[in-house]
PDB file of N, CA and C in Angstrom:
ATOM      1  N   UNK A   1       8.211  -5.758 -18.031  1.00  0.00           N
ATOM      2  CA  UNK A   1       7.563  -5.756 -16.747  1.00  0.00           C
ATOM      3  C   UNK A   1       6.118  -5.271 -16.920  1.00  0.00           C
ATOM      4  N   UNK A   2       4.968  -5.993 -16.395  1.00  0.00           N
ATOM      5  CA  UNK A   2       3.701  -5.404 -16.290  1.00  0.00           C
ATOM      6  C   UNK A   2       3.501  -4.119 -15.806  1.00  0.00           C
ATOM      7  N   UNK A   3       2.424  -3.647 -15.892  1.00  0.00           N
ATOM      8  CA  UNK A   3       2.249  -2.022 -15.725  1.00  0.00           C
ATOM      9  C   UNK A   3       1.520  -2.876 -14.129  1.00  0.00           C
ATOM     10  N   UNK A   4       1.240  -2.218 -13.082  1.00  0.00           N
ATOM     11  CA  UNK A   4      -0.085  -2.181 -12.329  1.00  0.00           C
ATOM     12  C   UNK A   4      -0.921  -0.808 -11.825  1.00  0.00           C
ATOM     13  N   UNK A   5      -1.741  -0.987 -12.027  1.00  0.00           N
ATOM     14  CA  UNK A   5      -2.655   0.060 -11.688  1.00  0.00           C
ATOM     15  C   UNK A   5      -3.382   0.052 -10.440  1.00  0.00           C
ATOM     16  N   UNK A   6      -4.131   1.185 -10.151  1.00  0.00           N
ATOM     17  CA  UNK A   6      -4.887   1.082  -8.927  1.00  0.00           C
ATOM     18  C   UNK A   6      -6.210   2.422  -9.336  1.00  0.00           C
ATOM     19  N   UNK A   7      -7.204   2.496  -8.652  1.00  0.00           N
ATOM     20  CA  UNK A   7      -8.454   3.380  -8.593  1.00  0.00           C
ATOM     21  C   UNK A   7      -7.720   4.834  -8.551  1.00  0.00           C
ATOM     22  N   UNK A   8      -8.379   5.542  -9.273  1.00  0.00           N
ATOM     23  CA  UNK A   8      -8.397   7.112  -9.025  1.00  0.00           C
ATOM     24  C   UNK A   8      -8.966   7.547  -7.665  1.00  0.00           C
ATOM     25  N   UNK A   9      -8.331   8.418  -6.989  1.00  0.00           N
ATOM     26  CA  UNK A   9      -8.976   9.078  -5.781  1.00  0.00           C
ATOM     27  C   UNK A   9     -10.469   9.142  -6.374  1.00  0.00           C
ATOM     28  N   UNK A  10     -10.752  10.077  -7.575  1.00  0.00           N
ATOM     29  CA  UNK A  10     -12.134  10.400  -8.000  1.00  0.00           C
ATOM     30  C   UNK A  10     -13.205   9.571  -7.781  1.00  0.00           C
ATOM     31  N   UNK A  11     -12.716   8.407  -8.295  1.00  0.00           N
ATOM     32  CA  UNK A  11     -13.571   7.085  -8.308  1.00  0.00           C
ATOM     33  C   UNK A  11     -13.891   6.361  -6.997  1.00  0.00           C
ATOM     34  N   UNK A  12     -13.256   6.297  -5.876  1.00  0.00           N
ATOM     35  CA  UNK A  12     -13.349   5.706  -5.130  1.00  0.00           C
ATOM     36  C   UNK A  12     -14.351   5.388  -4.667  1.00  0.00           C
ATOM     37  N   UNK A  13     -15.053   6.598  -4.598  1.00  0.00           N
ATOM     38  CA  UNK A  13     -16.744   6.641  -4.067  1.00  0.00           C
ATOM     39  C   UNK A  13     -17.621   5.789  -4.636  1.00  0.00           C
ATOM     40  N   UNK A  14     -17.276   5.573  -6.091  1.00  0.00           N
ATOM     41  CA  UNK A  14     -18.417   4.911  -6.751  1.00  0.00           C
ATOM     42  C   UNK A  14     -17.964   3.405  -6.772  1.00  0.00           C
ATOM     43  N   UNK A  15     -16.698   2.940  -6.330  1.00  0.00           N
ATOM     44  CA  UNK A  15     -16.490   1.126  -6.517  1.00  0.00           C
ATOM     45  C   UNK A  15     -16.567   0.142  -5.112  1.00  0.00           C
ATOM     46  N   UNK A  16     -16.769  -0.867  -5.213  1.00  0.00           N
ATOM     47  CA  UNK A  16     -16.653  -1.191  -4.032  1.00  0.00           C
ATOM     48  C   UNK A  16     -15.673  -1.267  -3.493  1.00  0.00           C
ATOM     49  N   UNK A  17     -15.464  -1.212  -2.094  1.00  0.00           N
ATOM     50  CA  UNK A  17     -14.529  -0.800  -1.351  1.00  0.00           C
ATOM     51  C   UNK A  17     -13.404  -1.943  -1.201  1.00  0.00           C
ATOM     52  N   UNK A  18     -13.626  -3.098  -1.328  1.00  0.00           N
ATOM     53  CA  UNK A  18     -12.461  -3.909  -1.199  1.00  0.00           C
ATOM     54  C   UNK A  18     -11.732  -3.254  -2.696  1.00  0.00           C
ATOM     55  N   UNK A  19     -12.061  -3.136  -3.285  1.00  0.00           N
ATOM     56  CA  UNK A  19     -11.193  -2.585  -4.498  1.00  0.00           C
ATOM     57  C   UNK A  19     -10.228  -1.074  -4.122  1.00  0.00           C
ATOM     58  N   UNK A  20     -10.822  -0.310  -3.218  1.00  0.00           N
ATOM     59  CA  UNK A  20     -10.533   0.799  -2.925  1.00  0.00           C
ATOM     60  C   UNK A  20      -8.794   1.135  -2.709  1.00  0.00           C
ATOM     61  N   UNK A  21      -8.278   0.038  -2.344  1.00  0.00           N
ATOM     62  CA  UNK A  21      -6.586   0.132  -2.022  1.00  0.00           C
ATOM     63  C   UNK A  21      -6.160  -0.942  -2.717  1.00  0.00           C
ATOM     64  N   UNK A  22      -6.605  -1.815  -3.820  1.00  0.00           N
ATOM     65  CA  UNK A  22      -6.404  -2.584  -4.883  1.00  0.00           C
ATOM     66  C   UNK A  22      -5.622  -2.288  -5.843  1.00  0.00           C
ATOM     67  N   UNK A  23      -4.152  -3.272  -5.981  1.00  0.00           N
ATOM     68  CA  UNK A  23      -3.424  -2.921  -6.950  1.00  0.00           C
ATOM     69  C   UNK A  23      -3.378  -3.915  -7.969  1.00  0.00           C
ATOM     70  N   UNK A  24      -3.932  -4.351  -8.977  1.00  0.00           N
ATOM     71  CA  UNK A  24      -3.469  -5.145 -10.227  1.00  0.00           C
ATOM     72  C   UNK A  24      -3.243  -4.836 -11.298  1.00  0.00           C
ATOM     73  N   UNK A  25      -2.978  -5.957 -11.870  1.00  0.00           N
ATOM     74  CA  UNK A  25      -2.690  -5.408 -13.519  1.00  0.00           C
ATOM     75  C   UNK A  25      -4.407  -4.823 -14.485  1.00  0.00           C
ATOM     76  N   UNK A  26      -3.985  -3.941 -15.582  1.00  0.00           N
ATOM     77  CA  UNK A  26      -5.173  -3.614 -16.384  1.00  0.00           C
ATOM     78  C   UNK A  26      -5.907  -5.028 -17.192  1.00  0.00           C
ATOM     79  N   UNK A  27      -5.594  -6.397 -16.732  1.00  0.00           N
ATOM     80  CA  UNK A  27      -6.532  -6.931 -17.111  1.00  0.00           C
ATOM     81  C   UNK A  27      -6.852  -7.551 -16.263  1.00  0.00           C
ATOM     82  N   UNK A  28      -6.906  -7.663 -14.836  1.00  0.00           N
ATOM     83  CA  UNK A  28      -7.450  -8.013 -13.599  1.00  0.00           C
ATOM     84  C   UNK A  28      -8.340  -6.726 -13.364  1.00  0.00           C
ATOM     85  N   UNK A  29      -8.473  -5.594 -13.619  1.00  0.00           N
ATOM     86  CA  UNK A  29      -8.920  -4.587 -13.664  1.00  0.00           C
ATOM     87  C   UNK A  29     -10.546  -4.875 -14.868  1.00  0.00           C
ATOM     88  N   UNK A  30     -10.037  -5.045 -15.563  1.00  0.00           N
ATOM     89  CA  UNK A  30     -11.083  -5.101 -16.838  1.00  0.00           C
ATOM     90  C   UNK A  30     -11.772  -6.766 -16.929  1.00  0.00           C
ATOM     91  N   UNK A  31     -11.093  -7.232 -15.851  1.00  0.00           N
ATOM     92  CA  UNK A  31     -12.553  -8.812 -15.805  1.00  0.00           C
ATOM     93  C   UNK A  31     -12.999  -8.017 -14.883  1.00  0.00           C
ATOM     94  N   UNK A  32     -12.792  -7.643 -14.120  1.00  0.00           N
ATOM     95  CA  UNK A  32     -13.808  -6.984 -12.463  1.00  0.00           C
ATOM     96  C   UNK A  32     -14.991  -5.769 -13.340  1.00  0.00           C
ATOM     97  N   UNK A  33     -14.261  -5.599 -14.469  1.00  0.00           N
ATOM     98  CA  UNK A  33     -15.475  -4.636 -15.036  1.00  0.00           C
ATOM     99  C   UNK A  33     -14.847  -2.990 -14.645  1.00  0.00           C
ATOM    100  N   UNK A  34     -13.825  -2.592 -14.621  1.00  0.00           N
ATOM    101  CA  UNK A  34     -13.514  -1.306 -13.942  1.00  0.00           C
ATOM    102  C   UNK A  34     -13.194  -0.870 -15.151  1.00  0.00           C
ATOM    103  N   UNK A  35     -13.540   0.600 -15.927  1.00  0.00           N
ATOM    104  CA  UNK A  35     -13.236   1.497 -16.884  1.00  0.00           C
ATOM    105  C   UNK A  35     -11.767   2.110 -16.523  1.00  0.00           C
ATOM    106  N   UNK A  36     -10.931   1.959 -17.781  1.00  0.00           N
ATOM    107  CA  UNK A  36      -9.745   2.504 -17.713  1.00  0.00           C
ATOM    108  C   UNK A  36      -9.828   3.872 -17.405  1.00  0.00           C
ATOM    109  N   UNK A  37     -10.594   4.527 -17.510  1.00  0.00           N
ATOM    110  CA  UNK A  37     -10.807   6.206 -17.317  1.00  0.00           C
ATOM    111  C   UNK A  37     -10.557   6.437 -15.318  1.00  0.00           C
ATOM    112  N   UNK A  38     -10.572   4.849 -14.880  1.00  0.00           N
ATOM    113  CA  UNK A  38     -10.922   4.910 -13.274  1.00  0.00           C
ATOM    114  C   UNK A  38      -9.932   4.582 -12.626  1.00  0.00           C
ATOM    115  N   UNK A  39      -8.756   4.447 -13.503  1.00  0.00           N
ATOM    116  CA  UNK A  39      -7.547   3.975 -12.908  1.00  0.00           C
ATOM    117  C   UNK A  39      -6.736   4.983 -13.634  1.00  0.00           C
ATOM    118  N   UNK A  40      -5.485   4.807 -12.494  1.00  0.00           N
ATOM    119  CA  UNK A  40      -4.078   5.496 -12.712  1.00  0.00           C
ATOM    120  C   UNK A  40      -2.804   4.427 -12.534  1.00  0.00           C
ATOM    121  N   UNK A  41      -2.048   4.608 -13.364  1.00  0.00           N
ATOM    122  CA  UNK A  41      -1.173   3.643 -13.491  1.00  0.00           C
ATOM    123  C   UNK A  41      -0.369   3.841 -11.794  1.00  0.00           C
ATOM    124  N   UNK A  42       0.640   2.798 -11.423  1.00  0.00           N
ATOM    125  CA  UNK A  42       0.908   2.751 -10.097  1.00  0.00           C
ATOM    126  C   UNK A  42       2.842   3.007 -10.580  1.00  0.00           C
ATOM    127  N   UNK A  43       3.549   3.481  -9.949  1.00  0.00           N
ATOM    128  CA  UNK A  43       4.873   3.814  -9.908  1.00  0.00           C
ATOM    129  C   UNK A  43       5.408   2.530 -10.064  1.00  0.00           C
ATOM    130  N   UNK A  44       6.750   2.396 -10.611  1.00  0.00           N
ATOM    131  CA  UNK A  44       7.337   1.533 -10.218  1.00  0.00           C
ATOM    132  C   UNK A  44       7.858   0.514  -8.868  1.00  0.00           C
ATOM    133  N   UNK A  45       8.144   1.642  -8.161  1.00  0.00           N
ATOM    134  CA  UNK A  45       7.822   1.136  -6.766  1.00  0.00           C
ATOM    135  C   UNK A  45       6.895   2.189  -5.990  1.00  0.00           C
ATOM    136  N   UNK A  46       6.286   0.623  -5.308  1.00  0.00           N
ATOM    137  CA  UNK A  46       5.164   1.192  -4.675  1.00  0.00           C
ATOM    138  C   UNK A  46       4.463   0.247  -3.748  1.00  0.00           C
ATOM    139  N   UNK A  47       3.788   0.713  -2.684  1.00  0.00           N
ATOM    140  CA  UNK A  47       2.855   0.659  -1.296  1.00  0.00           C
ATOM    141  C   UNK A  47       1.517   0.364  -1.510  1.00  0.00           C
ATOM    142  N   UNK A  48       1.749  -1.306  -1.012  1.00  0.00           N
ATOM    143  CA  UNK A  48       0.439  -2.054  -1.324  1.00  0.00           C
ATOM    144  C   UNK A  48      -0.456  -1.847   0.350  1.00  0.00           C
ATOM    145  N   UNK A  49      -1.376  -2.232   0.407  1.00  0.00           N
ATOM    146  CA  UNK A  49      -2.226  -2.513   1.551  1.00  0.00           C
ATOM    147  C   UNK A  49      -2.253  -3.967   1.772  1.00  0.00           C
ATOM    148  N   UNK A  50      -1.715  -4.353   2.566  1.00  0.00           N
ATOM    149  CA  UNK A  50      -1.646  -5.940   2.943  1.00  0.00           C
ATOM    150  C   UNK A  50      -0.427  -6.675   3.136  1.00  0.00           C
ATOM    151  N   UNK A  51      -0.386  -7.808   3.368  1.00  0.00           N
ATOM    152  CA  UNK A  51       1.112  -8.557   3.226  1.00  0.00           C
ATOM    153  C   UNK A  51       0.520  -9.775   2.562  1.00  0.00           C
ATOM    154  N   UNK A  52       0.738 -10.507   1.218  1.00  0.00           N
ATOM    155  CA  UNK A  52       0.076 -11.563   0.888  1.00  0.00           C
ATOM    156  C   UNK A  52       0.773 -12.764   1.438  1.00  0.00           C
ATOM    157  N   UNK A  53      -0.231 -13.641   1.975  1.00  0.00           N
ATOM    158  CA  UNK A  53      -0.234 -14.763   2.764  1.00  0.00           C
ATOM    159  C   UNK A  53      -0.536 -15.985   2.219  1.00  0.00           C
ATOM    160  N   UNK A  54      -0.650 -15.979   1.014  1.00  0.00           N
ATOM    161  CA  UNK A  54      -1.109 -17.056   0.269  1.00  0.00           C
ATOM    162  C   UNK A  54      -2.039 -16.437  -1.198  1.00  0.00           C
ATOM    163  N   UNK A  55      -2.106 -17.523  -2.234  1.00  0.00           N
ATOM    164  CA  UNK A  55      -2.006 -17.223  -3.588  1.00  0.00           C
ATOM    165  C   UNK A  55      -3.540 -16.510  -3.697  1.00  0.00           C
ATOM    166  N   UNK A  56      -4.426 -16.741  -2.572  1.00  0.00           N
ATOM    167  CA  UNK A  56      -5.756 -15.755  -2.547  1.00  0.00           C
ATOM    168  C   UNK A  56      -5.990 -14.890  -1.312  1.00  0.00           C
ATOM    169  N   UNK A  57      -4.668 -15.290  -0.436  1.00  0.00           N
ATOM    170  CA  UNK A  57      -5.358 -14.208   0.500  1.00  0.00           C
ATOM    171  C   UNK A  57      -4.456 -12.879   1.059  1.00  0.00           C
ATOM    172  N   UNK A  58      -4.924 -12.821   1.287  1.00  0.00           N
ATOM    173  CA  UNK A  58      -3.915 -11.273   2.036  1.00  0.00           C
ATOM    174  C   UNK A  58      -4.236 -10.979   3.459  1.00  0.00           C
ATOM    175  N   UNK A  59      -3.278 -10.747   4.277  1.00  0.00           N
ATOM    176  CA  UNK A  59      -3.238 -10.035   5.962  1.00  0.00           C
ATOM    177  C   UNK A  59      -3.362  -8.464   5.508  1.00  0.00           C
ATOM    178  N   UNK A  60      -4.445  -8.105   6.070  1.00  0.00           N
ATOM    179  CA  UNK A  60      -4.731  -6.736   5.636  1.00  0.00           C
ATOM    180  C   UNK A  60      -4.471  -5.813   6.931  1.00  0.00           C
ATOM    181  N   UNK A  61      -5.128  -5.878   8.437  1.00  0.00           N
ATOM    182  CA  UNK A  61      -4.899  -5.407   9.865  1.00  0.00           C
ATOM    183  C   UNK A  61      -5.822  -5.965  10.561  1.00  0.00           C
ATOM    184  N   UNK A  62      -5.672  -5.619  11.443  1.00  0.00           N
ATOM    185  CA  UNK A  62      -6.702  -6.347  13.065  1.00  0.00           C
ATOM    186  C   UNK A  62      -6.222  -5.330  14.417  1.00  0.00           C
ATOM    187  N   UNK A  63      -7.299  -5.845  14.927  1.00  0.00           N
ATOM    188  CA  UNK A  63      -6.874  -4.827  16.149  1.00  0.00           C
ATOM    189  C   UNK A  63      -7.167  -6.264  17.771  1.00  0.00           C
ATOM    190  N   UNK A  64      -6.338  -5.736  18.703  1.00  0.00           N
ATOM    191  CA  UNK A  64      -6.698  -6.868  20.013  1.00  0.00           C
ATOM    192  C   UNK A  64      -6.728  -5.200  21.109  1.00  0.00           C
ATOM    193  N   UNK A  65      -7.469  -6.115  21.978  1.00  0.00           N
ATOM    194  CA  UNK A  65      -7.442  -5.460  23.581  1.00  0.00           C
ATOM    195  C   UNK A  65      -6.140  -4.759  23.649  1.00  0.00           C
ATOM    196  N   UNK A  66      -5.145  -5.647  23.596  1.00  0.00           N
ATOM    197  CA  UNK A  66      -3.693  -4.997  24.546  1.00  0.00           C
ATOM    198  C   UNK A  66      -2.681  -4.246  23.643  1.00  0.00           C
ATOM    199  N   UNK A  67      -2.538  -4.702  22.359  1.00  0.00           N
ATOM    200  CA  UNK A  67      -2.001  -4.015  21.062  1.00  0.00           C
ATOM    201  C   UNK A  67      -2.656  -2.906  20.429  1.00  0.00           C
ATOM    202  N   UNK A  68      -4.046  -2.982  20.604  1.00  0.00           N
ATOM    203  CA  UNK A  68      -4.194  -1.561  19.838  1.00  0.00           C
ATOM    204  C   UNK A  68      -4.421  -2.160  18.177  1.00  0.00           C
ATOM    205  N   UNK A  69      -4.381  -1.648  17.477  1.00  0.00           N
ATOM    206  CA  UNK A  69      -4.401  -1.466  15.614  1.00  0.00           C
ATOM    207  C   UNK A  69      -3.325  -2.386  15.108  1.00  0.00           C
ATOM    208  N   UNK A  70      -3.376  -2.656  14.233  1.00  0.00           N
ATOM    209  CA  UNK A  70      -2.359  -3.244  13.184  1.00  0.00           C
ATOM    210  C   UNK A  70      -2.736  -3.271  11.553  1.00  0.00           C
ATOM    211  N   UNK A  71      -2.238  -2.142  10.685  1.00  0.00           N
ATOM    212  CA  UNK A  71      -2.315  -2.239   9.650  1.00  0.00           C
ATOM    213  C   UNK A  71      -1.039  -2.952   9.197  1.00  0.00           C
ATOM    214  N   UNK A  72      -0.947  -4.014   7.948  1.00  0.00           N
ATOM    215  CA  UNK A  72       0.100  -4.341   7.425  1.00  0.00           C
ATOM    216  C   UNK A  72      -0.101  -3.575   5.635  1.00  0.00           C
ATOM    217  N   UNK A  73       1.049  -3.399   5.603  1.00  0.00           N
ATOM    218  CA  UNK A  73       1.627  -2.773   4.215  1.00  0.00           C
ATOM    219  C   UNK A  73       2.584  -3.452   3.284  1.00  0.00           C
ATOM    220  N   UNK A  74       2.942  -3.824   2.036  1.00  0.00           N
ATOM    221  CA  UNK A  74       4.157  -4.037   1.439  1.00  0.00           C
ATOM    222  C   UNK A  74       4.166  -2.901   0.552  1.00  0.00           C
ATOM    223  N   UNK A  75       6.104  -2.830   0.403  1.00  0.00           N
ATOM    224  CA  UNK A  75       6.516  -2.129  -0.503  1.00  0.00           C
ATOM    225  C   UNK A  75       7.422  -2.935  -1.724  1.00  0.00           C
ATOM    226  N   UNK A  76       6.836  -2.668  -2.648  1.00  0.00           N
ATOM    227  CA  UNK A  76       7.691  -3.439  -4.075  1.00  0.00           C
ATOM    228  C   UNK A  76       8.224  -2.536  -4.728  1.00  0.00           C
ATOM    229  N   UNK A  77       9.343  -3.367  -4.454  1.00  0.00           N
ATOM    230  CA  UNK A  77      10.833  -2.664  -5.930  1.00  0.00           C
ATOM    231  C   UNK A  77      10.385  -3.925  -6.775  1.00  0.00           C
ATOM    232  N   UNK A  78       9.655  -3.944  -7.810  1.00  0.00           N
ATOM    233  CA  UNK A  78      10.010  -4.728  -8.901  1.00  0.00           C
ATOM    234  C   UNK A  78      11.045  -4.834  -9.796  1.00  0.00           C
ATOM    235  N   UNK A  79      12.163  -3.606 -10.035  1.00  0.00           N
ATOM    236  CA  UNK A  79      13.190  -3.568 -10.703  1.00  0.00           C
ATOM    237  C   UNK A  79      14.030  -3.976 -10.210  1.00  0.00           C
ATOM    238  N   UNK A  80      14.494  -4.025  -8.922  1.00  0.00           N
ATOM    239  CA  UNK A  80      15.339  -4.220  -7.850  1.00  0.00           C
ATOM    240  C   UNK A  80      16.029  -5.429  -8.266  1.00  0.00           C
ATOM    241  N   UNK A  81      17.657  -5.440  -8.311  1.00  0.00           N
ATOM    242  CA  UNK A  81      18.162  -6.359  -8.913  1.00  0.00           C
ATOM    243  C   UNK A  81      18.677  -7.638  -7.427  1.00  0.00           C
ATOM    244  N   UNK A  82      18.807  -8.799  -7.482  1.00  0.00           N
ATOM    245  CA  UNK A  82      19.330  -9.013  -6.198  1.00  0.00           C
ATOM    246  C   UNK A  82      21.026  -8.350  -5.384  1.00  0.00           C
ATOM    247  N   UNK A  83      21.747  -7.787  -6.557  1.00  0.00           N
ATOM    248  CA  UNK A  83      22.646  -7.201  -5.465  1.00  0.00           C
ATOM    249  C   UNK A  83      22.483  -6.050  -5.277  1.00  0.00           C
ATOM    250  N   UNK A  84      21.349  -5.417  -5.407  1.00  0.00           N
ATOM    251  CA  UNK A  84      20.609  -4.050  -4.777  1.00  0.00           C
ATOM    252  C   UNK A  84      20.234  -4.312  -3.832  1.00  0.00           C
ATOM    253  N   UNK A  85      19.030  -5.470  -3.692  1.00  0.00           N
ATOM    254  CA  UNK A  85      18.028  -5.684  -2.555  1.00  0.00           C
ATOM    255  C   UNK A  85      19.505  -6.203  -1.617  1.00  0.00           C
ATOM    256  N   UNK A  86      19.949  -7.238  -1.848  1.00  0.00           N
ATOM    257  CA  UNK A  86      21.401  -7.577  -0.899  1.00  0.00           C
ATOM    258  C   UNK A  86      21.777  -6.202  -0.039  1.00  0.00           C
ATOM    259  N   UNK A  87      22.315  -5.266  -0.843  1.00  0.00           N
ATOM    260  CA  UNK A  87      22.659  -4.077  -0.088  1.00  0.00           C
ATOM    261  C   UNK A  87      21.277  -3.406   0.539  1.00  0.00           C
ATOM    262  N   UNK A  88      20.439  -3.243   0.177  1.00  0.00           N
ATOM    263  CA  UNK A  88      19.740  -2.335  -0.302  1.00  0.00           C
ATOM    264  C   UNK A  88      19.301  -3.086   1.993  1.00  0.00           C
ATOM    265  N   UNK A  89      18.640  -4.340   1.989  1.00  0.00           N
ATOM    266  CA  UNK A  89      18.216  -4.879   3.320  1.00  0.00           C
ATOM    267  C   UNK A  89      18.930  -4.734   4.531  1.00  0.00           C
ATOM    268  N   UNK A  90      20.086  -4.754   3.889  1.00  0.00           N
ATOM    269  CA  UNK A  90      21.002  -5.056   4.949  1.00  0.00           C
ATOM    270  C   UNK A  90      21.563  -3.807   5.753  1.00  0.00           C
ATOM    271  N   UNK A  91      21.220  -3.176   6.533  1.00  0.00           N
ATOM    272  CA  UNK A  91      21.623  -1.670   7.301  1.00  0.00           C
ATOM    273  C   UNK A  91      21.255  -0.572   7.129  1.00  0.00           C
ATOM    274  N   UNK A  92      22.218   0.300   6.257  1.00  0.00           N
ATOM    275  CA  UNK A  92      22.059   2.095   6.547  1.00  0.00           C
ATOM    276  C   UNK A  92      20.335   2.784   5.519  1.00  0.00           C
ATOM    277  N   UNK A  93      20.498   1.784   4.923  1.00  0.00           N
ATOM    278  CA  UNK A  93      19.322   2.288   3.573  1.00  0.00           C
ATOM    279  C   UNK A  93      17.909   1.331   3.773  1.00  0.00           C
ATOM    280  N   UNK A  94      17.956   0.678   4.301  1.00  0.00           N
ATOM    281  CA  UNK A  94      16.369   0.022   4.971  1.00  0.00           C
ATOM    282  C   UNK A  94      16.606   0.933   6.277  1.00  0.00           C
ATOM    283  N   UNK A  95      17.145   1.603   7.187  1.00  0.00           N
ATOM    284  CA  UNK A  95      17.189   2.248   8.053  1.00  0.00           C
ATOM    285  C   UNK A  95      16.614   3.580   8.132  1.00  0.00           C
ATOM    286  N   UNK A  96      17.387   3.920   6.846  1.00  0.00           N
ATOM    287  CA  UNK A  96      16.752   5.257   6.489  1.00  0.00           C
ATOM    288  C   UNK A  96      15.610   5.442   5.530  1.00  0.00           C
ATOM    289  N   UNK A  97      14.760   4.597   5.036  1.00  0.00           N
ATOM    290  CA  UNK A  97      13.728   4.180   4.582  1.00  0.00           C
ATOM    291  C   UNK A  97      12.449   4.105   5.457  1.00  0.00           C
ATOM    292  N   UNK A  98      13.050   3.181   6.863  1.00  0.00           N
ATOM    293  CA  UNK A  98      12.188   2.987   7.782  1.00  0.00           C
ATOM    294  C   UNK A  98      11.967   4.571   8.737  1.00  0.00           C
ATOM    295  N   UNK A  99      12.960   5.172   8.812  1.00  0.00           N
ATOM    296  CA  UNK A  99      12.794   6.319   9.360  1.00  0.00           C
ATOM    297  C   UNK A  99      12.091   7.287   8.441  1.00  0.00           C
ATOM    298  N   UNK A 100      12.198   7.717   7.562  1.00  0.00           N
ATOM    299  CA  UNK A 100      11.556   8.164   6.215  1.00  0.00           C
ATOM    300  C   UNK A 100       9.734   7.990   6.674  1.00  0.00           C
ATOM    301  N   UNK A 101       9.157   6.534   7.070  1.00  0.00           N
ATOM    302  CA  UNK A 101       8.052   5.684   6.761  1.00  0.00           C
ATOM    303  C   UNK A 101       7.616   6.306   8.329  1.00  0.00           C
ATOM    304  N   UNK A 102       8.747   6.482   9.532  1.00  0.00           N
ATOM    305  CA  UNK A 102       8.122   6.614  10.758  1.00  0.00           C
ATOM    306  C   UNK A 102       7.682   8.281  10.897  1.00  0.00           C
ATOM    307  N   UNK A 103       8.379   8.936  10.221  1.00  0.00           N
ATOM    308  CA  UNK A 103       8.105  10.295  10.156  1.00  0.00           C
ATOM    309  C   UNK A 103       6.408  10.976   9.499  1.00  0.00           C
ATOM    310  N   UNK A 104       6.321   9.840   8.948  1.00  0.00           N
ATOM    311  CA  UNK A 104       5.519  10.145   7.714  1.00  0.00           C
ATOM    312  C   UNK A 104       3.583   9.509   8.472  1.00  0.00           C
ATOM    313  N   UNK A 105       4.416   8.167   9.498  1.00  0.00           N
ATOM    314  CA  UNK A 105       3.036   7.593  10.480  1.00  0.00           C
ATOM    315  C   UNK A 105       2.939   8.744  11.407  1.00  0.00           C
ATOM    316  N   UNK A 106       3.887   9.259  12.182  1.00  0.00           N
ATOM    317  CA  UNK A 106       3.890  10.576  13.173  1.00  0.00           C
ATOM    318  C   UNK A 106       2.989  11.319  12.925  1.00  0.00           C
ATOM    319  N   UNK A 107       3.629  11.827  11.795  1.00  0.00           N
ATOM    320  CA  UNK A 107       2.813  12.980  11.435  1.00  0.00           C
ATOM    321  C   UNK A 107       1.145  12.780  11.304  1.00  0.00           C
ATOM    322  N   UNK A 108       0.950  11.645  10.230  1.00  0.00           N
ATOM    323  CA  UNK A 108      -0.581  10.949  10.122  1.00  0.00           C
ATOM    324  C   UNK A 108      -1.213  10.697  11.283  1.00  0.00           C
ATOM    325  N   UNK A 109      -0.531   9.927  12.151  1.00  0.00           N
ATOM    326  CA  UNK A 109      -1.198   9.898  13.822  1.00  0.00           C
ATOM    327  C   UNK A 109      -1.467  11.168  14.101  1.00  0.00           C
ATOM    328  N   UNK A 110      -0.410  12.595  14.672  1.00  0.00           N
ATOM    329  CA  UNK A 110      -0.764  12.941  15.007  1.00  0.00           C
ATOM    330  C   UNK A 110      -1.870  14.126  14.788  1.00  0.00           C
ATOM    331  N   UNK A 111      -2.202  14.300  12.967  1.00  0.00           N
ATOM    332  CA  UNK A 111      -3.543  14.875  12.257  1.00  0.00           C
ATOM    333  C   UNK A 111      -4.658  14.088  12.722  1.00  0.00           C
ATOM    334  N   UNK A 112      -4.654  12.667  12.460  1.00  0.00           N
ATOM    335  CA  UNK A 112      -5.813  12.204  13.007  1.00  0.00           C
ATOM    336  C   UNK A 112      -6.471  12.047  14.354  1.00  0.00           C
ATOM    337  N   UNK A 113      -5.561  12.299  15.054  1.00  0.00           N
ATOM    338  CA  UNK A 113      -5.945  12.332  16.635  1.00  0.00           C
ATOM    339  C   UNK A 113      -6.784  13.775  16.964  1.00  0.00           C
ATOM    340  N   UNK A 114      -5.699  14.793  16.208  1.00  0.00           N
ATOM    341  CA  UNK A 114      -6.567  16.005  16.369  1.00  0.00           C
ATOM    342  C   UNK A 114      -7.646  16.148  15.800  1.00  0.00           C
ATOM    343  N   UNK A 115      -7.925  15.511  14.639  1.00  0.00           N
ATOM    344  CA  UNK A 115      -8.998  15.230  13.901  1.00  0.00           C
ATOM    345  C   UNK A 115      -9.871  14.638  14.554  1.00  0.00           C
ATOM    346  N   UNK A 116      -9.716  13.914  14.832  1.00  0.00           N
ATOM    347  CA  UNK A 116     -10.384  12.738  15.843  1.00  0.00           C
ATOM    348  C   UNK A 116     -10.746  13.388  17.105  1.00  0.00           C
ATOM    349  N   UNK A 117     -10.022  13.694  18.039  1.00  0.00           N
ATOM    350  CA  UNK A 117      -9.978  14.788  19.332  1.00  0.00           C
ATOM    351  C   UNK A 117     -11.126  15.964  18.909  1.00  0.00           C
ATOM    352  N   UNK A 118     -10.818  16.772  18.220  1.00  0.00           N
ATOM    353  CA  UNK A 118     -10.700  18.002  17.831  1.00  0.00           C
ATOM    354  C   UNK A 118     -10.246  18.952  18.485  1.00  0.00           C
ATOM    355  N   UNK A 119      -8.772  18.418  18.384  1.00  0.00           N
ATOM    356  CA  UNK A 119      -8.084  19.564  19.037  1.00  0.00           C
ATOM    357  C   UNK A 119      -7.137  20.164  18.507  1.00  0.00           C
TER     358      UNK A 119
END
C-alpha cells in the first residue's frame, strides 16, 4: 500500500494554500517541488478535505443564503477489507463513528463562536 503524506503544521505558512489540507503520495509531493522535511506521513486511516467528484476535481464546501456553510470531508480505511466495510456501513459502528465526528463539530463550533463572539 502507498504511504500518503500531507504538510507539517510548521510549514503551512510558507506553501500555497491549496496545498494546505493536501493529501498525496511522496511523489506527487516532490513534482509540486515540496521538501520531504515539510511533510508528515498521514495514518492509515484518515480525513481528507473534500469529496472527489471526478479524476481532477474535488467538492471542497460552499455556502447559500438559507443553508448556511457546507464543508465536505472523506474518511479512508484503505485497509478495510470488504466484509469489514459490509459490517463496518451498515448500523451500530458507522453510528457510533458519526456520533464520535458530531461531538468533536460541537465542540469546534462551539470554540469558534466564542472565538468569533468573544465570549
Amino acid at each position: 500500500m502507498e504511504k500518503n503524506y500531507r504538510i507539517i503544521k510548521e510549514a503551512v505558512p510558507f506553501i500555497l494554500e491549496k496545498h494546505a489540507t493536501a493529501i498525496y503520495s511522496l511523489e506527487t509531493w516532490n513534482s509540486i517541488g515540496i521538501d520531504i522535511k515539510a511533510l508528515e506521513e498521514v495514518k492509515p486511516a484518515f480525513v481528507s478535505y473534500g469529496i472527489k467528484s471526478g479524476e481532477r476535481s474535488t467538492d471542497l464546501s460552499g455556502w447559500d443564503k438559507e443553508n448556511g456553510a457546507k464543508c465536505c470531508f472523506t474518511i479512508t480505511f484503505p485497509s478495510m477489507q470488504h466484509q469489514e466495510y459490509d459490517k463496518f456501513s451498515k448500523g451500530r459502528m458507522i453510528r457510533e463513528l458519526m456520533n464520535k465526528i458530531q461531538n468533536n463539530i460541537d465542540y469546534f463550533y462551539q470554540q469558534y463562536h466564542g472565538d468569533y463572539l468573544n465570549i
